[in-house]
Protein backbone atom coordinates (compact mmCIF):
# COMPACT_ATOMS: atom_id res chain seq x y z
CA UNK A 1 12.48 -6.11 20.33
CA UNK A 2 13.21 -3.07 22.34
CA UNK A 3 10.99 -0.44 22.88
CA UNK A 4 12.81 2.20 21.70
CA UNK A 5 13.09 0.78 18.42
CA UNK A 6 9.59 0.73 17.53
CA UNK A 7 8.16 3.26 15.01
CA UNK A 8 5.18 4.66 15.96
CA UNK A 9 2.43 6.32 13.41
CA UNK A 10 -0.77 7.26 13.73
CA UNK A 11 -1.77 4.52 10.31
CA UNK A 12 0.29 1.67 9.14
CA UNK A 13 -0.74 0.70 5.51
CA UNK A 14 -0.60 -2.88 4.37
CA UNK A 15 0.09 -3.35 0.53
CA UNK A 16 1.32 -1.04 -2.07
CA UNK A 17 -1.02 -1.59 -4.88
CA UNK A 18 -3.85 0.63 -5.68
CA UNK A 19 -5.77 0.10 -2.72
CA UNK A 20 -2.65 1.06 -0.55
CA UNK A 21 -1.57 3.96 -2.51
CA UNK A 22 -5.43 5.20 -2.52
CA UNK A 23 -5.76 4.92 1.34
CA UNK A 24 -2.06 6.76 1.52
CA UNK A 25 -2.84 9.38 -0.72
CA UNK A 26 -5.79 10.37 1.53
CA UNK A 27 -4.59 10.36 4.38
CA UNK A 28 -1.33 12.62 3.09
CA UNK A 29 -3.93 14.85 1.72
CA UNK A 30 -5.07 15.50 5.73
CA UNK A 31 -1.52 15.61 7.26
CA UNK A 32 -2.22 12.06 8.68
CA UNK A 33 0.80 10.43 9.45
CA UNK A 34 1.04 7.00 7.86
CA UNK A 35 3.33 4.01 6.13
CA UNK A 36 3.04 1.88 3.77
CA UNK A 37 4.57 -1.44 3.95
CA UNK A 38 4.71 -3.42 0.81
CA UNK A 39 6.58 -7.17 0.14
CA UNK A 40 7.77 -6.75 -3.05
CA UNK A 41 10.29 -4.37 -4.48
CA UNK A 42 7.79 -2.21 -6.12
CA UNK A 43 4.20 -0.97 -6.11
CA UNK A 44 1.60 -2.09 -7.48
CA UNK A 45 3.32 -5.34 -8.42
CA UNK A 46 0.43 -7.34 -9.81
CA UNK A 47 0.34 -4.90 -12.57
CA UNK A 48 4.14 -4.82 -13.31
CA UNK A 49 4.77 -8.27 -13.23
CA UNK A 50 2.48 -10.60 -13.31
CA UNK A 51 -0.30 -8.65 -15.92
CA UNK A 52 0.31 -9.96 -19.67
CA UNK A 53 1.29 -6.40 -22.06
CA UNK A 54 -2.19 -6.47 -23.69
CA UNK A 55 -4.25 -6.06 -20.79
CA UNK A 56 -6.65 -3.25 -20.54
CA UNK A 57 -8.96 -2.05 -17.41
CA UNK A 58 -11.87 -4.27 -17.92
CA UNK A 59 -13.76 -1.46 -16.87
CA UNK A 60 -14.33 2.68 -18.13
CA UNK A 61 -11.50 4.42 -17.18
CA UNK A 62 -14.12 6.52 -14.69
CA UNK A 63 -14.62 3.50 -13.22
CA UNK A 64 -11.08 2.47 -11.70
CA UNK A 65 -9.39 6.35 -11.21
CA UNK A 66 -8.07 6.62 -7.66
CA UNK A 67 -9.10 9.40 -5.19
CA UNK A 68 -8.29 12.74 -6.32
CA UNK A 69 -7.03 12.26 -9.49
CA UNK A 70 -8.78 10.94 -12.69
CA UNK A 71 -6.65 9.48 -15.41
CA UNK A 72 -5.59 12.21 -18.40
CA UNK A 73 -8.55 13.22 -21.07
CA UNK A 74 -6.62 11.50 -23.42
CA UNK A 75 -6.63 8.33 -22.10
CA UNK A 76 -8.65 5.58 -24.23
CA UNK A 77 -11.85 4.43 -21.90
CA UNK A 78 -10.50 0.91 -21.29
CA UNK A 79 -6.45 2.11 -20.02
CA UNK A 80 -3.61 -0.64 -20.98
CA UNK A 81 -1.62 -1.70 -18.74
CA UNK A 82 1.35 0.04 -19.25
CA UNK A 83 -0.74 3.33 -19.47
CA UNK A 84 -2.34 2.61 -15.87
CA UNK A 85 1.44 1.71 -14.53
CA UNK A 86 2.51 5.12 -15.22
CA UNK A 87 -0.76 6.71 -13.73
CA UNK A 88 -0.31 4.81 -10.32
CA UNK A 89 3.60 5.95 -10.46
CA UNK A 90 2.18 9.66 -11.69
CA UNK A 91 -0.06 9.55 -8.46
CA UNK A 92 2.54 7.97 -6.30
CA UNK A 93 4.53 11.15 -6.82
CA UNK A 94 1.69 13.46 -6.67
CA UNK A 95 0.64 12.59 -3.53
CA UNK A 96 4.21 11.76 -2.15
CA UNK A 97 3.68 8.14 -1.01
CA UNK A 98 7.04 6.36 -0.13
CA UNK A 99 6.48 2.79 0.65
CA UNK A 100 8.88 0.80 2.93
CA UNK A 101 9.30 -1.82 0.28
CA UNK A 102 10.78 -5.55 0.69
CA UNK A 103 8.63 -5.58 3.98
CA UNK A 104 7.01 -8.79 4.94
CA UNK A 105 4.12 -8.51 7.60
CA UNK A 106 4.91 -11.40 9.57
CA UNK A 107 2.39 -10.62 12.42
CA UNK A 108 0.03 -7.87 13.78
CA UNK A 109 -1.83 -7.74 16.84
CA UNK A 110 -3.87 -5.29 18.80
CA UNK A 111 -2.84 -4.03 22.08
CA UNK A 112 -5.87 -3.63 23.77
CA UNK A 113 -4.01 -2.21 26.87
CA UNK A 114 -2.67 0.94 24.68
CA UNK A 115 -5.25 0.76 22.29
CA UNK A 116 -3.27 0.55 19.52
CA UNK A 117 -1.68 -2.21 16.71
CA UNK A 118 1.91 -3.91 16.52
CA UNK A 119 2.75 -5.18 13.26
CA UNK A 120 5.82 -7.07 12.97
CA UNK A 121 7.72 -6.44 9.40
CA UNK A 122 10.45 -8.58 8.84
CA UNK A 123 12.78 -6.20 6.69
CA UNK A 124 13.75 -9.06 3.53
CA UNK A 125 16.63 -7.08 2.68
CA UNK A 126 19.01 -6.67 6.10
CA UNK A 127 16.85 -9.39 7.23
CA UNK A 128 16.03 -7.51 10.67
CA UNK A 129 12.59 -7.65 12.33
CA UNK A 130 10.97 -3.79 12.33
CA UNK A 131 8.12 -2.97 14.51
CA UNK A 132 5.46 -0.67 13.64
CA UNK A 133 2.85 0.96 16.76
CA UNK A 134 -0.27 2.04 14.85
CA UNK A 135 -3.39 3.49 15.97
CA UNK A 136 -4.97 2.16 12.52
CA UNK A 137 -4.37 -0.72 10.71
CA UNK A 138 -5.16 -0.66 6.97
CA UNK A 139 -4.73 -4.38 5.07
CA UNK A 140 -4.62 -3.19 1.58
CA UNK A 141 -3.13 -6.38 0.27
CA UNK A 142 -5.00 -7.23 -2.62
CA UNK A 143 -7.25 -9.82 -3.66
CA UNK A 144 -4.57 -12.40 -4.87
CA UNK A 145 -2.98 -12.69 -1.65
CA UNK A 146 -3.27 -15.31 1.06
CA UNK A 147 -5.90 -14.11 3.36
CA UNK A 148 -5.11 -13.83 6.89
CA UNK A 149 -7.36 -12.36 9.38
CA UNK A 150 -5.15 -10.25 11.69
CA UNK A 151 -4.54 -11.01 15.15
CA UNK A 152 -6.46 -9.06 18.00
């Protein structure tokens, strides 16, 4: 891919689930550039779509808040699913994370000679390959996903 089409940022974010949005909304909070890329066609898409309606936070709800924002006083301690769906969009707002979604890491490497990562996103909508020059790499991609080590 040409040069000039790469996107550079200081961190590229790997996985828009809680982890992801967490590490986004942190770095927004100190004017560090970053992106998120996330497969699916939403965030946090183990709790949208593949979470059964009666699930609760197996944990207190003091217990699982993200960074900088704890869940409403009027939650119940143990959140439902649906409840904690609307807090993760609430702080996705709030904190003005916009994930590239429908982006499939297909590889990442460091350059040692720049001192810096290349992750290659294949874009599953237009089907075009995207490349992203990081100085940080965050792999936020959950614990149900196939674990890959990345490349160095």
């Amino acid at each position: 891919m040409d040069k000039a089409n790469e996107k550079e940022v200081v961190v590229a974010i790997v996985g828009a689930g809680p982890s992801g949005l967490s590490a986004a909304a942190c770095l927004n909070r100190l004017g560090v550039a970053n992106v998120v890329l996330e497969r699916e066609d939403c965030s946090a898409s183990l709790w949208r779509r593949r979470s059964y309606d009666r699930l609760k936070l197996h944990l207190a709800k003091q217990f699982c808040e993200l960074p900088h924002m704890p869940f409403p006083s009027n939650s119940p301690t143990f959140v439902p699913r649906n409840q904690f769906v609307e807090y993760l969009d609430n702080y996705q707002s709030y904190f003005e994370i916009k994930p590239h979604y429908r982006r499939a890491v297909e590889t990442t490497s460091y350059d040692d000679r720049i001192g810096k990562w290349r992750i290659v996103a294949r874009n599953m909508g237009s089907g075009e390959q995207e490349v992203y020059v990081a100085e940080f790499l965050v792999v936020a991609s959950g614990e149900n996903s196939e674990g890959v080590m990345p490349g160095g």
